[in-house]
N, C-alpha and C. Protein backbone atom coordinates (compact mmCIF):
# COMPACT_ATOMS: atom_id res chain seq x y z
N UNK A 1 0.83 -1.19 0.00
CA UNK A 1 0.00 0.00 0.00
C UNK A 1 0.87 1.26 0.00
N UNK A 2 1.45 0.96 0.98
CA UNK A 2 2.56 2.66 0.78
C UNK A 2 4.22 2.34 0.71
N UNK A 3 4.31 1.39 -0.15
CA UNK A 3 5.59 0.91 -0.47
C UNK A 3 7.04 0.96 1.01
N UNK A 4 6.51 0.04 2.34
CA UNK A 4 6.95 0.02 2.88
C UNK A 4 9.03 -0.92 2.62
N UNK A 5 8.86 -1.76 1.46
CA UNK A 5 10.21 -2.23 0.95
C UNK A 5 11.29 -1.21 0.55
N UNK A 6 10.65 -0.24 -0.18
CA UNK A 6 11.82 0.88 -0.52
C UNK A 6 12.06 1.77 0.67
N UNK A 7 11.30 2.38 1.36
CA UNK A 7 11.84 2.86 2.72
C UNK A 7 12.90 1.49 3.48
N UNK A 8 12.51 0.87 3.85
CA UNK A 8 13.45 0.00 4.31
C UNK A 8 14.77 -0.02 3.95
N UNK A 9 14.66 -0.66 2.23
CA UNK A 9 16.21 -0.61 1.30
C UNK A 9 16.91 0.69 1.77
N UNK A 10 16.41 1.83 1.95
CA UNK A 10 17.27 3.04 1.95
C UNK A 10 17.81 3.16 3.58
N UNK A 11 17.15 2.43 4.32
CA UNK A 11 17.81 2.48 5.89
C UNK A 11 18.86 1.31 6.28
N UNK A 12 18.80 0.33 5.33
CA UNK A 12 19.62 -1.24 5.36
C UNK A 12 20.59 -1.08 4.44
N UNK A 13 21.76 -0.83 4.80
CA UNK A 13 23.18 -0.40 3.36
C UNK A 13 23.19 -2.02 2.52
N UNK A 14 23.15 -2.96 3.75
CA UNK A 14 23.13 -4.46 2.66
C UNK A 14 22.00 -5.29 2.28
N UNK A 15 20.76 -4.35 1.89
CA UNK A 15 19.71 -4.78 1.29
C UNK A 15 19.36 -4.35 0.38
N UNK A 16 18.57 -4.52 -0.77
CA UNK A 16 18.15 -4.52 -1.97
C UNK A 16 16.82 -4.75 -2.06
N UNK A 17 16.13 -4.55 -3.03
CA UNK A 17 14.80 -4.11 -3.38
C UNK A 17 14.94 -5.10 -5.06
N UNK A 18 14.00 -6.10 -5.88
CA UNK A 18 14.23 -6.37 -6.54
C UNK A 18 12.63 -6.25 -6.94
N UNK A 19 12.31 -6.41 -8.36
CA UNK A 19 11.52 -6.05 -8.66
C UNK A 19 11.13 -6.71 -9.60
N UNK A 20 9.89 -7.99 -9.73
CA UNK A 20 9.93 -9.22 -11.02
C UNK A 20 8.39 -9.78 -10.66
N UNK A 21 8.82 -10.93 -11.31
CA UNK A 21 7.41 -11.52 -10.81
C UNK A 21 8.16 -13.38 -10.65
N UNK A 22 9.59 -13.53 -11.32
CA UNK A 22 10.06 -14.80 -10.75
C UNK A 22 11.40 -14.44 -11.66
N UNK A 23 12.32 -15.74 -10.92
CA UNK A 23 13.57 -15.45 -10.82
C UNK A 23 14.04 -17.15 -10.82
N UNK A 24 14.89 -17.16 -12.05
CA UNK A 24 15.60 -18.98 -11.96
C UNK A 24 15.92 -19.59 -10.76
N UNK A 25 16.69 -18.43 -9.92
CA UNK A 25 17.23 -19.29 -8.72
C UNK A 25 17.74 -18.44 -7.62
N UNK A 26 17.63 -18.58 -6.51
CA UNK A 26 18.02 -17.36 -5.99
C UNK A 26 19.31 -16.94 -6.06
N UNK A 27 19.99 -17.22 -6.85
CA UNK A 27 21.67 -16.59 -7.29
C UNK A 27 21.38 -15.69 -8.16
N UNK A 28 20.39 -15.91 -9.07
CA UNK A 28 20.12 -15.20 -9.95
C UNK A 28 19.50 -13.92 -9.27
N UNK A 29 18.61 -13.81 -7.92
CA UNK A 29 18.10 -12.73 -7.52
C UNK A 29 18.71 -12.11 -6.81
N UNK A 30 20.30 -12.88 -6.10
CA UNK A 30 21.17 -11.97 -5.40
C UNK A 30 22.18 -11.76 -6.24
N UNK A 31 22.30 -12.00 -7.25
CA UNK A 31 23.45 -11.74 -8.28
C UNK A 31 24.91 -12.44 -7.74
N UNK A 32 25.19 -13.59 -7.37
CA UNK A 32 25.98 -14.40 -6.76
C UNK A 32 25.94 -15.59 -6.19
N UNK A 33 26.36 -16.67 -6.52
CA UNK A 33 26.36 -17.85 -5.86
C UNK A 33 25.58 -17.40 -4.48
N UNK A 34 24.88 -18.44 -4.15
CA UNK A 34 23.82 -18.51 -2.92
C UNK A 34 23.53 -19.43 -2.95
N UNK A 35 23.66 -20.51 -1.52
CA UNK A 35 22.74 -22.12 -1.14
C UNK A 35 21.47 -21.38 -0.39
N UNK A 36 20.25 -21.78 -0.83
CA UNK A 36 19.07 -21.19 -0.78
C UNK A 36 18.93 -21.93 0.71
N UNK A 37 19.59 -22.92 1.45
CA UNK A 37 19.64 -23.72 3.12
C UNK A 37 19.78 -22.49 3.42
N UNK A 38 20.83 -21.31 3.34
CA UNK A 38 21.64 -20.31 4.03
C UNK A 38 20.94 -19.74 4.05
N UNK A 39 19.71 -19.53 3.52
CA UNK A 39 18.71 -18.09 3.50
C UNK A 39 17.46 -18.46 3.95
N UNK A 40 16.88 -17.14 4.86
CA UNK A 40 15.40 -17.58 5.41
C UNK A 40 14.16 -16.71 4.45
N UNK A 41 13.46 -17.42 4.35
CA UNK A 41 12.03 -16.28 3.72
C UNK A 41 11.27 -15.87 4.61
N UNK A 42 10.30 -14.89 4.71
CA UNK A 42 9.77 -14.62 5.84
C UNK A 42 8.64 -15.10 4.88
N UNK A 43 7.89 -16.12 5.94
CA UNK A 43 6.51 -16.99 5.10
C UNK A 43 5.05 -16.81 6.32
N UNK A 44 3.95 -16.28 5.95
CA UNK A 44 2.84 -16.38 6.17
C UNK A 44 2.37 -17.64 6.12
N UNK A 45 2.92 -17.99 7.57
CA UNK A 45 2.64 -19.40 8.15
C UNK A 45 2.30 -18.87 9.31
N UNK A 46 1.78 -20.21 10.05
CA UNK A 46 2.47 -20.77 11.60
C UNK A 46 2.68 -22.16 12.11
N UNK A 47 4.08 -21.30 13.03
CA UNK A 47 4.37 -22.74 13.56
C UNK A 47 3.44 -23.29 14.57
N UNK A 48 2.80 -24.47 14.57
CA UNK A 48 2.53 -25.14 15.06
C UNK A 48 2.53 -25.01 16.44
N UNK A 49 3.38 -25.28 17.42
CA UNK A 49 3.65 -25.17 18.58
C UNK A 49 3.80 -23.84 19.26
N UNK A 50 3.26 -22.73 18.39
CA UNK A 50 3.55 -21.69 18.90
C UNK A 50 2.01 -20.82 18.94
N UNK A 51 1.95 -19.99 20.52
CA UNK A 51 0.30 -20.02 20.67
C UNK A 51 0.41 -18.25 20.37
N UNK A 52 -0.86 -17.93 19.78
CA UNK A 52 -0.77 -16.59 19.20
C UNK A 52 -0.21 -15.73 20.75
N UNK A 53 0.44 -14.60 20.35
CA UNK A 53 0.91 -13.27 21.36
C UNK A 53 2.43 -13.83 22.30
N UNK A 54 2.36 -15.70 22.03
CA UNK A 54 3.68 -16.05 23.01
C UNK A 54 4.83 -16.91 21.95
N UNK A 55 5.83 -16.78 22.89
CA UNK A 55 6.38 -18.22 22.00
C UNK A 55 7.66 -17.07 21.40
N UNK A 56 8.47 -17.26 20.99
CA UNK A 56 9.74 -16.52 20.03
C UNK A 56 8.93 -16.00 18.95
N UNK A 57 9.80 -14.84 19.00
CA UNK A 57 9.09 -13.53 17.80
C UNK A 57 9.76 -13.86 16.39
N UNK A 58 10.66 -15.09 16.30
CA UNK A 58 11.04 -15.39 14.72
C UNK A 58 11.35 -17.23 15.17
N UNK A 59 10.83 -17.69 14.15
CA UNK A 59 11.03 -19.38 14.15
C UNK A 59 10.94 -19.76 12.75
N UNK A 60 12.23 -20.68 12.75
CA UNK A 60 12.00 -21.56 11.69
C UNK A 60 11.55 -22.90 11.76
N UNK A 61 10.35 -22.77 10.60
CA UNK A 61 9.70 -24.13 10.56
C UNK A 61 9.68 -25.12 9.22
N UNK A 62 9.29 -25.53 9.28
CA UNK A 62 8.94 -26.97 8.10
C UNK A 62 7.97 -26.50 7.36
N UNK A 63 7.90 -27.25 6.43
CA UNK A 63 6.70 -27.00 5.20
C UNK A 63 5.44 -26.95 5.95
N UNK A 64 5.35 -27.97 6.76
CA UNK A 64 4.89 -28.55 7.76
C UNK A 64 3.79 -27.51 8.96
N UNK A 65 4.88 -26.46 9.42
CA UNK A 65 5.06 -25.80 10.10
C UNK A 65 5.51 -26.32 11.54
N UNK A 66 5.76 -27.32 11.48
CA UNK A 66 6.72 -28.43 12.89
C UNK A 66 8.04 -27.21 13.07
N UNK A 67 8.19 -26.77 14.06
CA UNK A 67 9.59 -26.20 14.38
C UNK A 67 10.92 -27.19 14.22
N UNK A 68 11.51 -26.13 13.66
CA UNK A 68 13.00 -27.18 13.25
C UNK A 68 13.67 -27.14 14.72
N UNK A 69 14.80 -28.53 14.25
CA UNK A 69 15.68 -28.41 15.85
C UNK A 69 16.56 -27.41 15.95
N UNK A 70 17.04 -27.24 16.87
CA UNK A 70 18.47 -26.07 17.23
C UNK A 70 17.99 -24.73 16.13
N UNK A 71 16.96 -24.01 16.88
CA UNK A 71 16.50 -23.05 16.12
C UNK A 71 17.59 -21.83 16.53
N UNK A 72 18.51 -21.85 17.39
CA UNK A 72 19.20 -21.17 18.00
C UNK A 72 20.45 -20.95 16.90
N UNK A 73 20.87 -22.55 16.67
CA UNK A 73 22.25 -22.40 15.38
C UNK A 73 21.51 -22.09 14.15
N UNK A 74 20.30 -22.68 13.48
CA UNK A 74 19.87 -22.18 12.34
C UNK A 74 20.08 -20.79 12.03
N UNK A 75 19.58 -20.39 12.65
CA UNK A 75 18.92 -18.96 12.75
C UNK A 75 20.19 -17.99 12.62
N UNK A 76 21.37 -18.62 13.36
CA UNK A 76 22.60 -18.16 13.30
C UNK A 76 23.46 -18.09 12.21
N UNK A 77 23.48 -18.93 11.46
CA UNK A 77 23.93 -19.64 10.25
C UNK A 77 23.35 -18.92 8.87
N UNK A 78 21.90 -18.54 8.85
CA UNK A 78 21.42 -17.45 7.83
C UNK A 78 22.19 -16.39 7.42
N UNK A 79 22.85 -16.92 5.85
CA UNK A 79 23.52 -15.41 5.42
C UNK A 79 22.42 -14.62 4.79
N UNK A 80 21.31 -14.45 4.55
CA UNK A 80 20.55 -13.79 4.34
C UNK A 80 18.70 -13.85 4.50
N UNK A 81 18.38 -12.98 4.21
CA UNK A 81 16.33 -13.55 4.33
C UNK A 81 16.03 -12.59 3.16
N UNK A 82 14.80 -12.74 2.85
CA UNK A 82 13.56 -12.53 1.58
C UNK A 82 12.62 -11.84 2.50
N UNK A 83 11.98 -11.04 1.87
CA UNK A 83 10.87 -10.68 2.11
C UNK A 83 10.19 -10.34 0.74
N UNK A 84 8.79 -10.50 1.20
CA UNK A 84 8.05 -10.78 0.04
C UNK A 84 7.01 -9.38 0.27
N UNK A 85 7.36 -8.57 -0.79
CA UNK A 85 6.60 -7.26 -0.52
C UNK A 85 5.33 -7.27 -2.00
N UNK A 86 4.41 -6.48 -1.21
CA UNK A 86 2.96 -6.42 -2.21
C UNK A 86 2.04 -6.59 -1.50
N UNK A 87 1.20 -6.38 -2.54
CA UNK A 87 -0.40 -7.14 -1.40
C UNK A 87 -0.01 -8.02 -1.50
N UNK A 88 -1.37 -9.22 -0.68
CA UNK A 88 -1.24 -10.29 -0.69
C UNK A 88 -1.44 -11.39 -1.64
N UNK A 89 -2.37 -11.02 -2.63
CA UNK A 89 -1.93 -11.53 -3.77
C UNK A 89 -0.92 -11.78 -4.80
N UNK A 90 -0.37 -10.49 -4.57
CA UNK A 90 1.21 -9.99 -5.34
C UNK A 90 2.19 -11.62 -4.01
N UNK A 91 2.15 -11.27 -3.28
CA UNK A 91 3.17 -12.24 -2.32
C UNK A 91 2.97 -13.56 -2.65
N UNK A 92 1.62 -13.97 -2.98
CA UNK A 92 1.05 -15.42 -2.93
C UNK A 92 1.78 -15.66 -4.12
N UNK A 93 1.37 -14.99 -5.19
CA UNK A 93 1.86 -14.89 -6.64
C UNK A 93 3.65 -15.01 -6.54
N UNK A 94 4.30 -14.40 -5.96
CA UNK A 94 5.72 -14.79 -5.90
C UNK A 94 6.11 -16.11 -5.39
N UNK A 95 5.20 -16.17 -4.61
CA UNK A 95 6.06 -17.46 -3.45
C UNK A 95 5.95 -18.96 -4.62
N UNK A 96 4.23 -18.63 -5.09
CA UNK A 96 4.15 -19.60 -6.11
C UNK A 96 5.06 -19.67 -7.64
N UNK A 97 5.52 -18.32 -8.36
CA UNK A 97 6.58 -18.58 -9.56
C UNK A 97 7.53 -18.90 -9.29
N UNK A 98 8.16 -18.65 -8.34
CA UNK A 98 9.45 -19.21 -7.87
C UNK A 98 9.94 -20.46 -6.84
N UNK A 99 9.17 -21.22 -7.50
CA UNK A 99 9.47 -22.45 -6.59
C UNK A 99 11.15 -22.83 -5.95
N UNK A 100 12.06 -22.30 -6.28
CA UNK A 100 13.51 -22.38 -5.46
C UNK A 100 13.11 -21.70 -4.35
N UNK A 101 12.22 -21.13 -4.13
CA UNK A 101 11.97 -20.56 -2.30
C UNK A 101 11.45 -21.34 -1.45
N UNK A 102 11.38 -22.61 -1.91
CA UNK A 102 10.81 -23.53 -1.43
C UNK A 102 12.13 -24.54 -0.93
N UNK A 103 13.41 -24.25 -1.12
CA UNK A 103 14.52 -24.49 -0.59
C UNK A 103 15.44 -24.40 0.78
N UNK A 104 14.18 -22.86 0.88
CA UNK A 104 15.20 -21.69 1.40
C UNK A 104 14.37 -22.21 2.97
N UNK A 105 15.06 -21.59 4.05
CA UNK A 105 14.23 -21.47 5.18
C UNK A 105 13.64 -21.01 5.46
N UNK A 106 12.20 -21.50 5.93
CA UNK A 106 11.14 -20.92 6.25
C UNK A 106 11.14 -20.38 7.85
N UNK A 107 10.69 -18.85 7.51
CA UNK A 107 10.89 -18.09 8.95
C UNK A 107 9.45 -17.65 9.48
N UNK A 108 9.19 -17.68 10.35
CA UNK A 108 7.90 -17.47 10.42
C UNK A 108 7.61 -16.27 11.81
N UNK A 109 6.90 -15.65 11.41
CA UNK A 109 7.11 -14.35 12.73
C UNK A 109 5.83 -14.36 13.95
N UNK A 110 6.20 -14.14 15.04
CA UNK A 110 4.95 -13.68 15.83
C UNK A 110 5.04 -12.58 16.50
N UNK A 111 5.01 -11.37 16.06
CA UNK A 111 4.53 -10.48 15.99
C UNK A 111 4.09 -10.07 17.85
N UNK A 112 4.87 -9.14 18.59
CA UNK A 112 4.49 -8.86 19.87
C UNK A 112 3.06 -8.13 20.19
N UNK A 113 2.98 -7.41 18.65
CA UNK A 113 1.66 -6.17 18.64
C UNK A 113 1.27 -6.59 17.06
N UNK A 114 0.41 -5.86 17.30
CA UNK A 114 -0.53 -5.70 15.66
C UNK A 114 -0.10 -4.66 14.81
N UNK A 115 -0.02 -4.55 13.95
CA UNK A 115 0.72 -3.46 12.56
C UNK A 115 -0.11 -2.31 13.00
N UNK A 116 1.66 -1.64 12.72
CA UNK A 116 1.14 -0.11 13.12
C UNK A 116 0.20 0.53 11.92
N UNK A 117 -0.25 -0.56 11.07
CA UNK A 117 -1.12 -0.06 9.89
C UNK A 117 -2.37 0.39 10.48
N UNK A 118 -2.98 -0.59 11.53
CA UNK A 118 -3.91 -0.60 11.98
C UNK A 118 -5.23 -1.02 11.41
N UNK A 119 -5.94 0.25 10.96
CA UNK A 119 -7.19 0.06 10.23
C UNK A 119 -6.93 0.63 9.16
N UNK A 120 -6.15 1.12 8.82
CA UNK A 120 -5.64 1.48 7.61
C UNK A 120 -5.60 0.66 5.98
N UNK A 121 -5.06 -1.06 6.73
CA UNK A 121 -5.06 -1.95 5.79
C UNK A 121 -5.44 -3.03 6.42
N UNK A 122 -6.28 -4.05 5.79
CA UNK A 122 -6.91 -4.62 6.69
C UNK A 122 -5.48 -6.13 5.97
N UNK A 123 -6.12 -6.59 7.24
CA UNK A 123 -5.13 -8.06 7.48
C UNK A 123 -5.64 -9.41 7.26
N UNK A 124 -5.15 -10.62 7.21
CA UNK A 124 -6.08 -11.72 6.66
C UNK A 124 -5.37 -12.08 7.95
N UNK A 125 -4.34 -11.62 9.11
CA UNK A 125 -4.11 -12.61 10.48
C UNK A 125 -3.90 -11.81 10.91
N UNK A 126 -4.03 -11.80 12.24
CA UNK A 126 -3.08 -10.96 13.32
C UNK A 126 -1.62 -10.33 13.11
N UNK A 127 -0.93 -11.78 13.18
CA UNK A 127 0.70 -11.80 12.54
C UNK A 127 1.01 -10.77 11.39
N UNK A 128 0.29 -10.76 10.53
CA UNK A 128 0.32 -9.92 9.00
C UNK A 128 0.66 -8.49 9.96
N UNK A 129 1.79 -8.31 9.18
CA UNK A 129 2.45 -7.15 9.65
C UNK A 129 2.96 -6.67 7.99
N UNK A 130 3.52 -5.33 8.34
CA UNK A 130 3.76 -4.61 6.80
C UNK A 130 5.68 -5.29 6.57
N UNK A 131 5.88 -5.12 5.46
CA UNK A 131 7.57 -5.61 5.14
C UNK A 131 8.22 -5.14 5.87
N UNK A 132 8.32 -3.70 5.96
CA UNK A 132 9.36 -2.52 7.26
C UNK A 132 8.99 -2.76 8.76
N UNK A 133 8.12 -3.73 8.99
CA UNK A 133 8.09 -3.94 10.66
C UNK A 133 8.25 -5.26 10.77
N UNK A 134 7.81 -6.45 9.50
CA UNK A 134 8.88 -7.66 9.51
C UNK A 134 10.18 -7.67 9.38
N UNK A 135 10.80 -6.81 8.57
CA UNK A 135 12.17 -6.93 8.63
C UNK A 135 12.96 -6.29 10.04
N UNK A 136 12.27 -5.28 10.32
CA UNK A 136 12.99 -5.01 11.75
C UNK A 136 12.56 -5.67 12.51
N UNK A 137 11.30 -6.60 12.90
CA UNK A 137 11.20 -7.74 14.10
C UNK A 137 12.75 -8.58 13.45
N UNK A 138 12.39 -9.28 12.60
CA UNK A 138 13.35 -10.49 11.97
C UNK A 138 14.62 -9.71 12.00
N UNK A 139 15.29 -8.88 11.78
CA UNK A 139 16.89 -8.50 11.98
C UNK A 139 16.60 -8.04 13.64
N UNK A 140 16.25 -7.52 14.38
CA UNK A 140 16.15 -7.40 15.81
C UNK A 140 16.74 -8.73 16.14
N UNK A 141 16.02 -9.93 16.07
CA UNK A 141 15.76 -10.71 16.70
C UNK A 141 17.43 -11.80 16.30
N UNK A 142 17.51 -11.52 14.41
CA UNK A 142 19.02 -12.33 13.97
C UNK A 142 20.19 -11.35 14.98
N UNK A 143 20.14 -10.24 14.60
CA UNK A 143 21.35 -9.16 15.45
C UNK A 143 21.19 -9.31 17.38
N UNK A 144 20.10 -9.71 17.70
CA UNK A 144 20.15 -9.82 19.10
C UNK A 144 19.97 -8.74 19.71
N UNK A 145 19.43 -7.62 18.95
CA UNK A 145 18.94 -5.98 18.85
C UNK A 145 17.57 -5.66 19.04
N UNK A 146 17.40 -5.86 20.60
CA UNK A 146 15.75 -5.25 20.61
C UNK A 146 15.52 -3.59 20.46
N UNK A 147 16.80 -2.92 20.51
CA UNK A 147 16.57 -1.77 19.93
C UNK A 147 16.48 -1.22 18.47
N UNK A 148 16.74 -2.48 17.85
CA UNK A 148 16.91 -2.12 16.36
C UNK A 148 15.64 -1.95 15.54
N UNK A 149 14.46 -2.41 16.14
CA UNK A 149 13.00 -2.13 15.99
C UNK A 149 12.51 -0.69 15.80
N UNK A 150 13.26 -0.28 17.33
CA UNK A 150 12.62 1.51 16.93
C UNK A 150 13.85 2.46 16.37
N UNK A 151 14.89 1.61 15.94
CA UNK A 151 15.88 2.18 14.69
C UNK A 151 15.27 2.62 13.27
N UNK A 152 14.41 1.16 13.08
CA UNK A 152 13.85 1.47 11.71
C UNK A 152 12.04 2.12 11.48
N UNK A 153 11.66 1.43 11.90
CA UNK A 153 10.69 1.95 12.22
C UNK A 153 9.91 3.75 12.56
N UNK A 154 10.76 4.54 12.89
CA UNK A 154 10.42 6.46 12.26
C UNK A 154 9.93 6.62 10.87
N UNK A 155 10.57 6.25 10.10
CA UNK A 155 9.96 6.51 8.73
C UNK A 155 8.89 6.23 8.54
N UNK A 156 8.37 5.13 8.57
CA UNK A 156 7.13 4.60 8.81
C UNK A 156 6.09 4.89 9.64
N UNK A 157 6.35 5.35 10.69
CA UNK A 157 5.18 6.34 11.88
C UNK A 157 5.26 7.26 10.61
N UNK A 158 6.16 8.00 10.33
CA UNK A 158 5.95 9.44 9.59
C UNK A 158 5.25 9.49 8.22
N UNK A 159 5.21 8.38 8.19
CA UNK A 159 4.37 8.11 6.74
C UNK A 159 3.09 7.93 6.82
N UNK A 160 3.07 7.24 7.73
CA UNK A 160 1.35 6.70 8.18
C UNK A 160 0.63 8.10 8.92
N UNK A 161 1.48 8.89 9.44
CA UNK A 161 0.85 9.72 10.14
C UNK A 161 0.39 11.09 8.96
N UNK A 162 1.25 11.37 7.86
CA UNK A 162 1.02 11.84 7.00
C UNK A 162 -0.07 11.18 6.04
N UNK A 163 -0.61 9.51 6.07
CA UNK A 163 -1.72 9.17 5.32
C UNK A 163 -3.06 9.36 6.50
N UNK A 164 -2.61 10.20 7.85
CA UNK A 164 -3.88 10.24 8.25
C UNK A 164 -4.10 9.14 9.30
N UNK A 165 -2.93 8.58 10.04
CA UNK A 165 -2.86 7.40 10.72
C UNK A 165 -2.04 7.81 12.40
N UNK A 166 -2.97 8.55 13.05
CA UNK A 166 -1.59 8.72 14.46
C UNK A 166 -1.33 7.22 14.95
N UNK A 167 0.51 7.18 14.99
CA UNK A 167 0.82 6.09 15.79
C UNK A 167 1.68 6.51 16.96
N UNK A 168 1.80 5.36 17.50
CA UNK A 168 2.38 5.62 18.81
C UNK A 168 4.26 6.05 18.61
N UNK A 169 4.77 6.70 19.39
CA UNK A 169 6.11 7.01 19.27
C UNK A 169 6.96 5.38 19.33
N UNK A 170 6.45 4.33 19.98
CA UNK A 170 7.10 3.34 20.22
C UNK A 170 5.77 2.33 19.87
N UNK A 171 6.57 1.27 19.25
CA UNK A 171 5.47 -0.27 18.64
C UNK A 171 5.22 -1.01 20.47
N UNK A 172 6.36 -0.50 21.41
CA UNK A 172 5.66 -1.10 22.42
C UNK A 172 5.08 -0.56 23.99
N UNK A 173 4.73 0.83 23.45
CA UNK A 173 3.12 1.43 24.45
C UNK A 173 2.58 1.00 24.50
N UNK A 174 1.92 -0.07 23.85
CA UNK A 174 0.88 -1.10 24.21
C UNK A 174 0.97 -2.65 24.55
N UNK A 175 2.35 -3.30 24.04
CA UNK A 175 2.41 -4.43 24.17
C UNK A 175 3.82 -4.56 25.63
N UNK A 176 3.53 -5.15 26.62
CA UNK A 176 5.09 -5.22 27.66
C UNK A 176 6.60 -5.90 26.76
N UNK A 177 7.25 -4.99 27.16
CA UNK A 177 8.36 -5.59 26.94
C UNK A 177 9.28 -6.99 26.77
N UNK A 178 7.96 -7.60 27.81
CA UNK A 178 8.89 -8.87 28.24
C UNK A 178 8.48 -9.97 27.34
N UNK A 179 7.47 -9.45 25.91
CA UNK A 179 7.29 -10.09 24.78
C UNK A 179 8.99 -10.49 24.27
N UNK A 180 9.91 -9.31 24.16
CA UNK A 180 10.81 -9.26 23.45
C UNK A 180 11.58 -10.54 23.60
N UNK A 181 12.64 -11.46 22.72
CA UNK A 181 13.07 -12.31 23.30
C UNK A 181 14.61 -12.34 22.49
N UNK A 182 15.87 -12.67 23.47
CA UNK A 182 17.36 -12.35 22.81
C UNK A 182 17.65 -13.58 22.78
């Protein structure tokens, strides 16, 4: 809706913005050898074992959605993640042309609060959060940076508040802290 991927790219020096509808392989979409094991997607799932509002704010799971073992070294081991920006059709539509993402690791988010979109854009889950507040949960959580959330995240209040949307100075005035997890 308000092209939350390109704000992002311009605050992340080692991220990129690509722009297609499918891609041979993901070497081809990072422009370099890449084992698609090494990389996580952020996928509109859930894991299984994990109950809405609790549980780790990033997990990798199975096709399945079964949590993988030693989510601690996985998670560590990721030289990179995907995010899948668009509506949700546009996303469904990617995940399906490019079947090599189906390689990659599946990351799956739970979300401490609800998108600072609000009512702005409506959601098909709770979890459904915009690209610029998945990628800062999901790098928070790889960097071990619970401050790195309200690093990225300004641009985005300032945008929404300019479409007519007051948000809060911080994503967690409403939700306790002790969601966060290192």
């Amino acid at each position: 809706m308000l092209g939350t991927a390109r704000i992002l790219a311009l605050q992340l020096k080692n991220s990129s913005v690509k722009t297609g509808l499918s891609w041979p392989n993901l070497a081809k979409l990072v422009g370099r050898p890449a084992d698609p094991r090494r990389w996580g997607i952020l996928y509109l799932g859930a894991a299984k074992s994990a109950a809405p509002k609790t549980g780790p704010v990033l997990t990798a799971v199975t096709k399945d959605g079964d949590l993988l073992p030693d989510q601690n070294a996985l998670l560590a081991d990721l030289e990179g993640i995907i995010l899948l920006d668009g509506n949700w059709a546009q996303a469904k539509a990617l995940w399906w042309r490019n079947a090599w993402m189906l390689k990659c690791r599946r990351l799956v988010l739970n979300p401490p609060h609800a998108s600072l979109y609000g009512d702005l854009r409506r959601e098909p889950r709770r979890e459904s959060i915009s690209t610029i507040e998945a990628a800062a949960l999901a790098l928070s959580e790889l960097q071990h940076d619970p401050e790195l959330v309200e690093k990225v995240l300004p641009p985005f209040r300032l945008l929404l508040e300019k479409a007519g949307k007051p948000v809060p100075r911080s994503s967690r005035e409403n939700d306790p802290p002790k969601r966060w997890t290192t």
